[in-house]
Protein backbone atom coordinates (compact mmCIF):
# COMPACT_ATOMS: atom_id res chain seq x y z
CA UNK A 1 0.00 0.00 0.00
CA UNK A 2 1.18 3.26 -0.66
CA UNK A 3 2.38 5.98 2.16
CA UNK A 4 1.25 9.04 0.68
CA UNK A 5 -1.51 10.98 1.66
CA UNK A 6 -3.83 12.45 -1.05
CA UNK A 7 -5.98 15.31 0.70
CA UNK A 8 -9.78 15.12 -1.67
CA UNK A 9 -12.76 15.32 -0.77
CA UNK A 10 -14.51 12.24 0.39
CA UNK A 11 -17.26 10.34 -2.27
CA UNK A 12 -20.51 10.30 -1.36
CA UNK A 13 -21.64 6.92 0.46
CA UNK A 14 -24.72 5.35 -0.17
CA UNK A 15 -26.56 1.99 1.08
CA UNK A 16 -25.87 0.51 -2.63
CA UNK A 17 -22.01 1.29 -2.86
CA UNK A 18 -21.31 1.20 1.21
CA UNK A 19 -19.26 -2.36 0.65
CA UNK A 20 -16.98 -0.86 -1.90
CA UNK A 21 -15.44 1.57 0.45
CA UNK A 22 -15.48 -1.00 3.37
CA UNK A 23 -13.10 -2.75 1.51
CA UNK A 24 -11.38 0.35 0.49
CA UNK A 25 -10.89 0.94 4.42
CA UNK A 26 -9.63 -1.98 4.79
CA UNK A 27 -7.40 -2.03 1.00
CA UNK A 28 -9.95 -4.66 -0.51
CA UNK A 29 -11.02 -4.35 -3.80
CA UNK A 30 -14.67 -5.53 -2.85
CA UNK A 31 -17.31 -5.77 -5.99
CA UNK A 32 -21.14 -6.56 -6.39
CA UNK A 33 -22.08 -10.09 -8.58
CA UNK A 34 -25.49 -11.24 -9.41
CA UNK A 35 -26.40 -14.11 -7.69
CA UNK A 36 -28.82 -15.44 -10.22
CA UNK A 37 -26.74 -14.80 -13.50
CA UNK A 38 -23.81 -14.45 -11.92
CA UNK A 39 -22.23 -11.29 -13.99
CA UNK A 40 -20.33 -8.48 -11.75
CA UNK A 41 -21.16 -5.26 -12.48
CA UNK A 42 -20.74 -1.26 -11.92
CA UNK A 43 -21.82 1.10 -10.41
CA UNK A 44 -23.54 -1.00 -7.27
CA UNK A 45 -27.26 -0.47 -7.62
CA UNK A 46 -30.14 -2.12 -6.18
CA UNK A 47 -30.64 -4.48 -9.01
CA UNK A 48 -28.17 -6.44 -11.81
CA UNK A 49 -28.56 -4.36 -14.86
CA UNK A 50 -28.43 -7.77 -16.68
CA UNK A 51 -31.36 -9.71 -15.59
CA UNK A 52 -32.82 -7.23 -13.14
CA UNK A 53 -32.83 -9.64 -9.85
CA UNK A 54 -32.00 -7.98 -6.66
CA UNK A 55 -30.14 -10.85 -5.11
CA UNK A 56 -26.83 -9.62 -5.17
CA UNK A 57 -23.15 -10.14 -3.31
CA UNK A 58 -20.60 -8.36 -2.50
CA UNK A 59 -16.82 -10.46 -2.57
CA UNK A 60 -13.51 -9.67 -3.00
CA UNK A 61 -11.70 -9.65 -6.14
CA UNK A 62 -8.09 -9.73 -6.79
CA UNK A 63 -7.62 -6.75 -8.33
CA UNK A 64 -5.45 -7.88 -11.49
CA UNK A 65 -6.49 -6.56 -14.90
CA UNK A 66 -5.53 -5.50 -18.69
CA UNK A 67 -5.58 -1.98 -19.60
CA UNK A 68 -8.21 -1.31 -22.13
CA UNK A 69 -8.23 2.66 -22.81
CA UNK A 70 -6.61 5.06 -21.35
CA UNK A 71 -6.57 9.28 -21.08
CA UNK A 72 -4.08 11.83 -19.76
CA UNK A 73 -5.54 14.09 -17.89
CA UNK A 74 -4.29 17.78 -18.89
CA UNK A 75 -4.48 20.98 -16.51
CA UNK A 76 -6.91 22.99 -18.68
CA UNK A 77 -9.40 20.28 -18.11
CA UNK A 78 -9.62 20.51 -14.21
CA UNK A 79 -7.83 24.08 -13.10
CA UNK A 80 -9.11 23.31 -9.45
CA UNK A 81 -6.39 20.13 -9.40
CA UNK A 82 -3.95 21.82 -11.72
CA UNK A 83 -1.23 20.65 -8.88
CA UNK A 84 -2.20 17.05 -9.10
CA UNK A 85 -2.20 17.04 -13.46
CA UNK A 86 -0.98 15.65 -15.64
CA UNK A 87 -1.83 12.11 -14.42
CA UNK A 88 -3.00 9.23 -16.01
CA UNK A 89 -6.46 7.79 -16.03
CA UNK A 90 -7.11 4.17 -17.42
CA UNK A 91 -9.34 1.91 -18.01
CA UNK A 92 -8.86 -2.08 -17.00
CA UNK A 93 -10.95 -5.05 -17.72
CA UNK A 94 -10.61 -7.00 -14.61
CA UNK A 95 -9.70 -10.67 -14.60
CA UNK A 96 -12.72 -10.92 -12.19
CA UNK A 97 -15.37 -8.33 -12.43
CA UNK A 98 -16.51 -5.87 -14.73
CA UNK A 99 -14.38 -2.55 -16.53
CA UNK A 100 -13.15 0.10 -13.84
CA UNK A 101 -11.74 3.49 -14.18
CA UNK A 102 -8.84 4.71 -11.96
CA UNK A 103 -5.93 6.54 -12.00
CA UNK A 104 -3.01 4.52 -13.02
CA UNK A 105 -0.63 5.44 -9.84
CA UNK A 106 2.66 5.52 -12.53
CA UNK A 107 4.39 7.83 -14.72
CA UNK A 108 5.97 6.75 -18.33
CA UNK A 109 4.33 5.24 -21.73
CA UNK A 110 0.92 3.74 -21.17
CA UNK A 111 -0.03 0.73 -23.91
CA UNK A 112 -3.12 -0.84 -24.40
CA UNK A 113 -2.55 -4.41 -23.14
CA UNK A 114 -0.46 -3.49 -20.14
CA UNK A 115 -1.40 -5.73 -17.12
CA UNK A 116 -1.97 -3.77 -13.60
CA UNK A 117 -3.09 -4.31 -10.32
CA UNK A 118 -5.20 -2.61 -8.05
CA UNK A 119 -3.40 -0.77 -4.88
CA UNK A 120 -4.88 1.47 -2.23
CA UNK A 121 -3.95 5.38 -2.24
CA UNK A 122 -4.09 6.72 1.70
CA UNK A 123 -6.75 9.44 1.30
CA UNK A 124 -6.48 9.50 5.32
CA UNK A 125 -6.32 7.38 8.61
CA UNK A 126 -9.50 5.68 7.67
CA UNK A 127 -9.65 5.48 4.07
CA UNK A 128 -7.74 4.92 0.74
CA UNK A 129 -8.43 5.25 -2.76
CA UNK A 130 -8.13 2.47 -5.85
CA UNK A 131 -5.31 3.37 -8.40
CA UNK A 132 -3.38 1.02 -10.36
CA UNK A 133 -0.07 -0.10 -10.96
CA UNK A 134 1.71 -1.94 -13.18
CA UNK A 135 2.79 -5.79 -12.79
CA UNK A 136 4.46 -8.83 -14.70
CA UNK A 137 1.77 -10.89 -13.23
């Protein structure tokens, strides 16, 4: 886990996405599946957007992944965080689970096809936020 503290504001909790940032607390990447069709998905909501049931679980996922798309973020796009741009933002189709966007917690060439990980940014005492890095895994 990293050791440096981002200072953001924290997301807004609700009782549909609570047990992703339990396991953000505790640096678990935690995601809903559908317990009748069995396909993970994102955002949390009270039903599977797939077959509509409501019967759905929260577990933990590994966290390993292939970038799919990615985006540098510039500072004319988000003045208010000049001091934190560039960075990178990516997208990664999980090994288990659905697509997720992050920031990819690197600096250097980004290629389509580069396998990552999931790691926990300390936003403070209690909480972190997801970012990626890269592995040979």
């Amino acid at each position: 886990m990293s050791d440096r503290i981002i200072t953001k504001p924290r997301p807004r909790i609700s009782p549909d996405n609570a047990p992703l940032f339990e396991g953000l607390r505790a640096g678990v990447l935690r995601l809903p599946f559908c317990l009748d069709c069995g396909k993970p998905h994102l955002p949390p909501g009270p039903v599977c957007p797939y077959c509509l049931s409501d019967r759905l679980e929260w577990r933990d996922a590994s966290g390993l992944g292939t970038i799919s798309s990615f985006v540098v973020v510039h500072k004319e796009w988000f003045p208010a965080f000049s001091a934190d741009v560039p960075y990178n933002v990516i997208q990664v189709e999980l090994d288990e689970g659905p697509r997720i966007t992050a920031r990819l917690d690197e600096d250097g060439p980004i290629a389509v096809g580069e396998r990552v990980r999931a790691d926990f940014a300390r936003v403070d005492d209690d909480l972190t936020m997801l970012v990626f890095k890269r592995t040979n895994r």
